[in-house]
PDB file of N, CA and C in Angstrom:
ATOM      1  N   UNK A   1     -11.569  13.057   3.440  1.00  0.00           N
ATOM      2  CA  UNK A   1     -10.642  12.034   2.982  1.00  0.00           C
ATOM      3  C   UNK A   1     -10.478  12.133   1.480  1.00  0.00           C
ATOM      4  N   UNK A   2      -8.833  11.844   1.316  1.00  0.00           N
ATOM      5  CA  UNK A   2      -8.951  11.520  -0.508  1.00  0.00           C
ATOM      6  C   UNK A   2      -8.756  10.810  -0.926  1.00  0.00           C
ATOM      7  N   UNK A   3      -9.667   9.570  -1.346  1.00  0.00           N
ATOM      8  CA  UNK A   3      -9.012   7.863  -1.628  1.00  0.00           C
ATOM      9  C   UNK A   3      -8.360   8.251  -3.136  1.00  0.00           C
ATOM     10  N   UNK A   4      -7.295   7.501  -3.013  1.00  0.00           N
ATOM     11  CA  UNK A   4      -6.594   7.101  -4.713  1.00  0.00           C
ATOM     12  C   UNK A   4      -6.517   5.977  -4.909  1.00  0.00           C
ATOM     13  N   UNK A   5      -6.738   5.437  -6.346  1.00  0.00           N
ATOM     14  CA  UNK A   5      -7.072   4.094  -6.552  1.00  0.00           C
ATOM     15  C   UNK A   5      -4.964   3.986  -6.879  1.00  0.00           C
ATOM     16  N   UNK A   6      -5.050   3.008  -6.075  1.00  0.00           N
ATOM     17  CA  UNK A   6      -3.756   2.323  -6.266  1.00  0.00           C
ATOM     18  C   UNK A   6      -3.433   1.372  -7.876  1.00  0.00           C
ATOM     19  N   UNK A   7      -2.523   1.872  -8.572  1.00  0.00           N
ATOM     20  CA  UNK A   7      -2.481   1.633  -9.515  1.00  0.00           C
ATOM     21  C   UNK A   7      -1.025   0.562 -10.049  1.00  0.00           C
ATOM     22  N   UNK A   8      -0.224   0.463  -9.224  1.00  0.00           N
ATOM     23  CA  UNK A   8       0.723  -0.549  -9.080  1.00  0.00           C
ATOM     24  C   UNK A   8       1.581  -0.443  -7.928  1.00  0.00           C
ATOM     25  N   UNK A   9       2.238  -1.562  -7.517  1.00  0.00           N
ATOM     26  CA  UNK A   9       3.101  -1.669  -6.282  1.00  0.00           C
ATOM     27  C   UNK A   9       4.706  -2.262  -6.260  1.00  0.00           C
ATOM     28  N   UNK A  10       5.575  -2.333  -5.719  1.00  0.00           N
ATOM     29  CA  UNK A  10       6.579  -2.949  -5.420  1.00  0.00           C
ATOM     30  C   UNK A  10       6.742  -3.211  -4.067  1.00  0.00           C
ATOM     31  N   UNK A  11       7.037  -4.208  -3.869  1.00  0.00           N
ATOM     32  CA  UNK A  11       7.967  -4.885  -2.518  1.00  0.00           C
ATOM     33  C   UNK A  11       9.399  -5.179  -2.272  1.00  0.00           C
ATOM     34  N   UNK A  12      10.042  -5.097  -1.694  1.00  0.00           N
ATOM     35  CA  UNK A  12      11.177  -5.448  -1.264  1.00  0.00           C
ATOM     36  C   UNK A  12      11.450  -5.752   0.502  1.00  0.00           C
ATOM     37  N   UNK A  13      11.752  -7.315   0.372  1.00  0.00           N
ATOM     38  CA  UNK A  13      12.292  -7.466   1.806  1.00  0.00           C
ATOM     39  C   UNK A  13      13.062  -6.921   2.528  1.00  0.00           C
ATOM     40  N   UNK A  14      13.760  -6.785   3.571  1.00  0.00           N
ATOM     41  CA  UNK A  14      15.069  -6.228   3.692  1.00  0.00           C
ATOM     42  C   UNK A  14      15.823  -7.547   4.495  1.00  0.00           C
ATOM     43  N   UNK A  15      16.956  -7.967   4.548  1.00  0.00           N
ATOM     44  CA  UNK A  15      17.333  -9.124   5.203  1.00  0.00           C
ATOM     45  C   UNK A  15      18.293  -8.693   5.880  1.00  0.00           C
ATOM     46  N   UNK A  16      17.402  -8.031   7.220  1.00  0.00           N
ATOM     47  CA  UNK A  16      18.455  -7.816   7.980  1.00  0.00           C
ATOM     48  C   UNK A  16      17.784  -7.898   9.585  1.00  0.00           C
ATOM     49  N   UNK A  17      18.337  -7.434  10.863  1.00  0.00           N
ATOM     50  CA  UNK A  17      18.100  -7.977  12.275  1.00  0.00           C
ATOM     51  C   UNK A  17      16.598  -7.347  12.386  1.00  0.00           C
ATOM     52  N   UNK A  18      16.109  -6.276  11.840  1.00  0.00           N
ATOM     53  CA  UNK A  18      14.836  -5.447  12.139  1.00  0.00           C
ATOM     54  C   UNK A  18      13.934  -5.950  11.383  1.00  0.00           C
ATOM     55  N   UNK A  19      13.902  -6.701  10.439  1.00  0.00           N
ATOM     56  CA  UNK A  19      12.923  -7.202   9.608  1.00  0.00           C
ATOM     57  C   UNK A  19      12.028  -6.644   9.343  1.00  0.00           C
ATOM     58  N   UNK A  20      12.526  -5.644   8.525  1.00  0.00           N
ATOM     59  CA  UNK A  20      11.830  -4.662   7.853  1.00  0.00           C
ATOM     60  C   UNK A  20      11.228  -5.012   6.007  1.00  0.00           C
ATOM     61  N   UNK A  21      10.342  -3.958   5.955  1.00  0.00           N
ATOM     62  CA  UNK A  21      10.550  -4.194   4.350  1.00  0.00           C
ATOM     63  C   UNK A  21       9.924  -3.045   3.512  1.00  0.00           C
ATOM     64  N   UNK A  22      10.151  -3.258   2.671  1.00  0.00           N
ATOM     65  CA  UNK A  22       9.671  -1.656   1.538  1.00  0.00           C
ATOM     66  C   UNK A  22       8.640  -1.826   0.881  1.00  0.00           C
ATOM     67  N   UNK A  23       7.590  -0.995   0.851  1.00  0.00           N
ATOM     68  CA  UNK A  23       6.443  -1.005  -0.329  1.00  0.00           C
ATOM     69  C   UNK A  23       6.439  -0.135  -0.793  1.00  0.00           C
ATOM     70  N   UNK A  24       6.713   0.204  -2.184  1.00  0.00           N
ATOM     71  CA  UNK A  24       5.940   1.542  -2.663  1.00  0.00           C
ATOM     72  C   UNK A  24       4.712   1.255  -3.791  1.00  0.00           C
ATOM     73  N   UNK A  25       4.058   2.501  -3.370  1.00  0.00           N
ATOM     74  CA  UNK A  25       2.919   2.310  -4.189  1.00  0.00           C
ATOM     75  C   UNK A  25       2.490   4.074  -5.545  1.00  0.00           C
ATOM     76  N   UNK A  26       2.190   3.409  -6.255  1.00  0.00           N
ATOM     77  CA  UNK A  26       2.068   4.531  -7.328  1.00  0.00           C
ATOM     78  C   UNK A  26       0.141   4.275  -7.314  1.00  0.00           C
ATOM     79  N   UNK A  27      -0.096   5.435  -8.215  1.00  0.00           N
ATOM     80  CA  UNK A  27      -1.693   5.949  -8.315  1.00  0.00           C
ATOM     81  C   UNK A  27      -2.039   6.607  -9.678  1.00  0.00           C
ATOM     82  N   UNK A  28      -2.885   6.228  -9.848  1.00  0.00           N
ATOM     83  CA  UNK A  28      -3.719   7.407 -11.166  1.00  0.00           C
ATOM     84  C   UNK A  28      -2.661   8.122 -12.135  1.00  0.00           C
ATOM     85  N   UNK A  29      -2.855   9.479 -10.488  1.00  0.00           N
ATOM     86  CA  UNK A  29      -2.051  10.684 -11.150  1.00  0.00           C
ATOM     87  C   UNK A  29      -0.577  10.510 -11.358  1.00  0.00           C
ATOM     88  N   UNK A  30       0.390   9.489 -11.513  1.00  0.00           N
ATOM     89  CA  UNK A  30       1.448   8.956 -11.574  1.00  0.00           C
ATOM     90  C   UNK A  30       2.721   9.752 -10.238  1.00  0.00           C
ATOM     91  N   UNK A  31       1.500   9.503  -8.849  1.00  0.00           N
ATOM     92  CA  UNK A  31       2.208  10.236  -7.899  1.00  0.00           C
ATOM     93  C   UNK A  31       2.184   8.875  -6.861  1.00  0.00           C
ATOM     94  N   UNK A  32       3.817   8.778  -6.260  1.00  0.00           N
ATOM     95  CA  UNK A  32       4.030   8.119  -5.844  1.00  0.00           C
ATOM     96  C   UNK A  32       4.323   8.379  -4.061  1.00  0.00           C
ATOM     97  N   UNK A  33       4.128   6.606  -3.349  1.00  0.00           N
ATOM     98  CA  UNK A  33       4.443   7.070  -2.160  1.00  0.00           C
ATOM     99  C   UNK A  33       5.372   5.683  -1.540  1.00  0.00           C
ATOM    100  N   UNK A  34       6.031   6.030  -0.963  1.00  0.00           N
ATOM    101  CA  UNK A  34       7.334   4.776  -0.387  1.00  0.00           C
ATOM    102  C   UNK A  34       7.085   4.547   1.404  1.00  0.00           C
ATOM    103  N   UNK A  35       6.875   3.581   1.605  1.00  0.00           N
ATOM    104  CA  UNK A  35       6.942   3.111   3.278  1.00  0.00           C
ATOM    105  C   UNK A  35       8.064   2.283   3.732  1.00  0.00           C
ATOM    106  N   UNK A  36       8.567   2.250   4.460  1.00  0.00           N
ATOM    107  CA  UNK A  36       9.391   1.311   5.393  1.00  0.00           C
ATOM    108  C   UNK A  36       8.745   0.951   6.353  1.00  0.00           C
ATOM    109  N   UNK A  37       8.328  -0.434   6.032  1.00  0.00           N
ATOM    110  CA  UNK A  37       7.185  -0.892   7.579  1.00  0.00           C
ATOM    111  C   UNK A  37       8.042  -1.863   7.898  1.00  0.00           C
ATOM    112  N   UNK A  38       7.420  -1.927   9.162  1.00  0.00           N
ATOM    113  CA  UNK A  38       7.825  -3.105  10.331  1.00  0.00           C
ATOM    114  C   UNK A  38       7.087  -4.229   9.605  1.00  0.00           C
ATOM    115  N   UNK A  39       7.290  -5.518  10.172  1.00  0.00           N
ATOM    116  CA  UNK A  39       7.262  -6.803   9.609  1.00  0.00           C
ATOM    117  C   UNK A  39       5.858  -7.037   9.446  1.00  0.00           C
ATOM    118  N   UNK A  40       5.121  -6.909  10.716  1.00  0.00           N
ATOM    119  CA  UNK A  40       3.645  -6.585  10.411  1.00  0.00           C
ATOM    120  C   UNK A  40       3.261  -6.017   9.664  1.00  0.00           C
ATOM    121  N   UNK A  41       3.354  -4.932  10.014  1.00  0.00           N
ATOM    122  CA  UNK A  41       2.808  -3.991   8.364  1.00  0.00           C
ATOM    123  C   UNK A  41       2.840  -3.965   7.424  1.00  0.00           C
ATOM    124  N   UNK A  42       4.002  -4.915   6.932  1.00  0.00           N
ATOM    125  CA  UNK A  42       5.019  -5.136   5.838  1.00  0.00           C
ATOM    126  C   UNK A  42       3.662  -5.943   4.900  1.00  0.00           C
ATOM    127  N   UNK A  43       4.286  -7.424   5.857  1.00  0.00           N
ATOM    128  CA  UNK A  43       2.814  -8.385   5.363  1.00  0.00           C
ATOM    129  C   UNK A  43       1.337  -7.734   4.838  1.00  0.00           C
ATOM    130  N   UNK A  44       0.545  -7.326   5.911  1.00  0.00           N
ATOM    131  CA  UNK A  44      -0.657  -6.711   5.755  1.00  0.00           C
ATOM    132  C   UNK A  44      -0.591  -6.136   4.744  1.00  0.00           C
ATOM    133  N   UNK A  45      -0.134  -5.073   4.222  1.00  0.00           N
ATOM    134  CA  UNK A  45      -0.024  -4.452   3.150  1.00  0.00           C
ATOM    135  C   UNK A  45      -0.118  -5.329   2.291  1.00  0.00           C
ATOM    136  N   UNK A  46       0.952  -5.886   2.113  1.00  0.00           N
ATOM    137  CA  UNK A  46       1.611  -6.656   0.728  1.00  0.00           C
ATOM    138  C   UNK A  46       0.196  -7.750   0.352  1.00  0.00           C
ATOM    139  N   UNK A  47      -0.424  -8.493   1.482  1.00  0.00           N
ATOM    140  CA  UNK A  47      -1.647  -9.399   1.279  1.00  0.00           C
ATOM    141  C   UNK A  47      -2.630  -8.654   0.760  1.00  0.00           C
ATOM    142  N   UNK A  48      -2.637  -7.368   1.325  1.00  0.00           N
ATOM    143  CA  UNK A  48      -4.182  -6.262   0.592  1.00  0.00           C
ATOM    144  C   UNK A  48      -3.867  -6.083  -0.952  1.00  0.00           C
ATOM    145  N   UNK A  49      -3.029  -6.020  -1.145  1.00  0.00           N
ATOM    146  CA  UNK A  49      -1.937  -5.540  -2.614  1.00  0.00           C
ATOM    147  C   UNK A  49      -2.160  -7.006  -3.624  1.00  0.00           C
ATOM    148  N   UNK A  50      -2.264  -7.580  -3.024  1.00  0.00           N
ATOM    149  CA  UNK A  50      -2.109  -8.772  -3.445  1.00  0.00           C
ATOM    150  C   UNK A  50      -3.427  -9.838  -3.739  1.00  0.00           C
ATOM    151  N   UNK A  51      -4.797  -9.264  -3.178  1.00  0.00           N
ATOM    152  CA  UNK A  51      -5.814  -9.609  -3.194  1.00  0.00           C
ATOM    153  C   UNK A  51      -6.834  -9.112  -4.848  1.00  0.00           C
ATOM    154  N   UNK A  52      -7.573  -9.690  -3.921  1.00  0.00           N
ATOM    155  CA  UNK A  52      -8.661  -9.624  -6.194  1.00  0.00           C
ATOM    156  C   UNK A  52      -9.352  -8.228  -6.027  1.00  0.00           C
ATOM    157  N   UNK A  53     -10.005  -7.306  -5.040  1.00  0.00           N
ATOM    158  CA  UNK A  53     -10.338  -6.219  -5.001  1.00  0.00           C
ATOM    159  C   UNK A  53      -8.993  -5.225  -5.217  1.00  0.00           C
ATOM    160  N   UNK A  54      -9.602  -4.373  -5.909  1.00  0.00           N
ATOM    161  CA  UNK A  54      -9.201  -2.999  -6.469  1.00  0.00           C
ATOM    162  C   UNK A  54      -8.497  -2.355  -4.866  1.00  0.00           C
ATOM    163  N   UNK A  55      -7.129  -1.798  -4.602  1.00  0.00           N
ATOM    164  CA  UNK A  55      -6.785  -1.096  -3.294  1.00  0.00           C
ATOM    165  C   UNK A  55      -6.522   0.242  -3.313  1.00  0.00           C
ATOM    166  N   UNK A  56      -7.470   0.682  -2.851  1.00  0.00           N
ATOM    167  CA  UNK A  56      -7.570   2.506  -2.377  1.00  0.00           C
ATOM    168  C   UNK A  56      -6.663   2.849  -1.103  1.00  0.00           C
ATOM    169  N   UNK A  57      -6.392   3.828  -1.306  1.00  0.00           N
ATOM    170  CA  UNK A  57      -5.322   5.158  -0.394  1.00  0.00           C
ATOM    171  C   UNK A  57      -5.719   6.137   0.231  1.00  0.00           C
ATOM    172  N   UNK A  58      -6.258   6.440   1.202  1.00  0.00           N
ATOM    173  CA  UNK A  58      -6.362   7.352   1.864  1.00  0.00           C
ATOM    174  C   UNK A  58      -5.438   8.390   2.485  1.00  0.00           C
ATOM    175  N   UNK A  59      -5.383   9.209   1.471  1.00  0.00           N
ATOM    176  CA  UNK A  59      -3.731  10.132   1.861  1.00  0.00           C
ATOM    177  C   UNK A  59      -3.737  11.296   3.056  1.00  0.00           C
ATOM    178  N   UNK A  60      -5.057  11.264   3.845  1.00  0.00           N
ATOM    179  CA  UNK A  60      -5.098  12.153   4.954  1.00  0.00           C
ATOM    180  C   UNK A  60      -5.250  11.475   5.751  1.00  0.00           C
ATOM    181  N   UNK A  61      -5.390  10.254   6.079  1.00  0.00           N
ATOM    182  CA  UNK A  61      -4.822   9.347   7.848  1.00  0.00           C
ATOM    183  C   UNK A  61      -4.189   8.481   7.021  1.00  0.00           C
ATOM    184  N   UNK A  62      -3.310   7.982   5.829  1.00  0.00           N
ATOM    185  CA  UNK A  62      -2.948   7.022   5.288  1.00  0.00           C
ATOM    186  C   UNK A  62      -3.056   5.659   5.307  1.00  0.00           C
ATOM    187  N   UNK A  63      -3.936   5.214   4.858  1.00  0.00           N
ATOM    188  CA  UNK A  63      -5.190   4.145   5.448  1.00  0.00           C
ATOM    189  C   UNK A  63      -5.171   3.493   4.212  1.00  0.00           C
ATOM    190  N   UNK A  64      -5.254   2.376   4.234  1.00  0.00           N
ATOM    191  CA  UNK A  64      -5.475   1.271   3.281  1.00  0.00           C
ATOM    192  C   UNK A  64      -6.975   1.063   2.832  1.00  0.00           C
ATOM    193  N   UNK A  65      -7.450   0.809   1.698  1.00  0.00           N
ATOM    194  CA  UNK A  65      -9.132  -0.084   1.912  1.00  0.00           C
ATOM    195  C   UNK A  65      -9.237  -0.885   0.212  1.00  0.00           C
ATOM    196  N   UNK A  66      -9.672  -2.070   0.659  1.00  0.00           N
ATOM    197  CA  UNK A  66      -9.645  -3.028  -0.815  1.00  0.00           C
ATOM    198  C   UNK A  66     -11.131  -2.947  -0.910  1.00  0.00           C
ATOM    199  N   UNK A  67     -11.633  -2.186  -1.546  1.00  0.00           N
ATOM    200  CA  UNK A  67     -13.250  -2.215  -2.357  1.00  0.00           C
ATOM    201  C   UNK A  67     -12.978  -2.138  -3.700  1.00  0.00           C
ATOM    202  N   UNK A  68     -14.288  -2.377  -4.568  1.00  0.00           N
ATOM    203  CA  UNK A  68     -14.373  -3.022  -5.746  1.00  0.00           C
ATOM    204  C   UNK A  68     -15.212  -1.355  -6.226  1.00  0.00           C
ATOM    205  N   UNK A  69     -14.907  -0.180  -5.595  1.00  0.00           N
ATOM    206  CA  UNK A  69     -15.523   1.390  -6.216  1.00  0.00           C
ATOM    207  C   UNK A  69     -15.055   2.207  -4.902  1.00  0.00           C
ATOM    208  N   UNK A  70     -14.749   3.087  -5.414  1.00  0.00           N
ATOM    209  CA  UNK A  70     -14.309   4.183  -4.560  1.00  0.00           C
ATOM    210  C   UNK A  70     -14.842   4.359  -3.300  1.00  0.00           C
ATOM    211  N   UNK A  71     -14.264   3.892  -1.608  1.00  0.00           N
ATOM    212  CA  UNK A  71     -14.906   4.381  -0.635  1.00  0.00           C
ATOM    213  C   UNK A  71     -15.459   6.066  -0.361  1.00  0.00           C
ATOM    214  N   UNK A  72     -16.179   6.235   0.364  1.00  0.00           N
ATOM    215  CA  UNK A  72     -16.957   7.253   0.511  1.00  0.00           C
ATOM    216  C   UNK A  72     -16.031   8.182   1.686  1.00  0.00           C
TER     217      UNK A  72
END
């Protein structure tokens, strides 16, 4: 696995019948990545993003994790 410490985010709703919405997230190395999630996912994300722990990236199963030091 290669965690990257997530280093800022954006959201955007989308207001439309699929209720979708956009996150992108930037890292470290000023390399970025963009999702279109479903409404669930949308949320979840955005609450991890949004919490007081530090949020890591796992860019080989693309996996979320909010720890306070680099998962293992």
């Amino acid at each position: 696995m290669s965690w990257k410490k997530v280093t800022d985010y954006w959201a955007e709703w989308k207001i439309e019948e699929d209720r979708r919405g956009n996150i992108g997230i930037s890292f470290v190395d000023d390399q970025r990545v963009f999702y279109d999630l479903s409404h669930e996912n949308f949320i979840t994300i955005l609450n991890l993003l949004q919490g007081d722990k530090p949020v890591w990236f796992d860019d080989v199963d693309e996996s979320f994790k909010a720890s306070g030091q680099e998962p293992k």
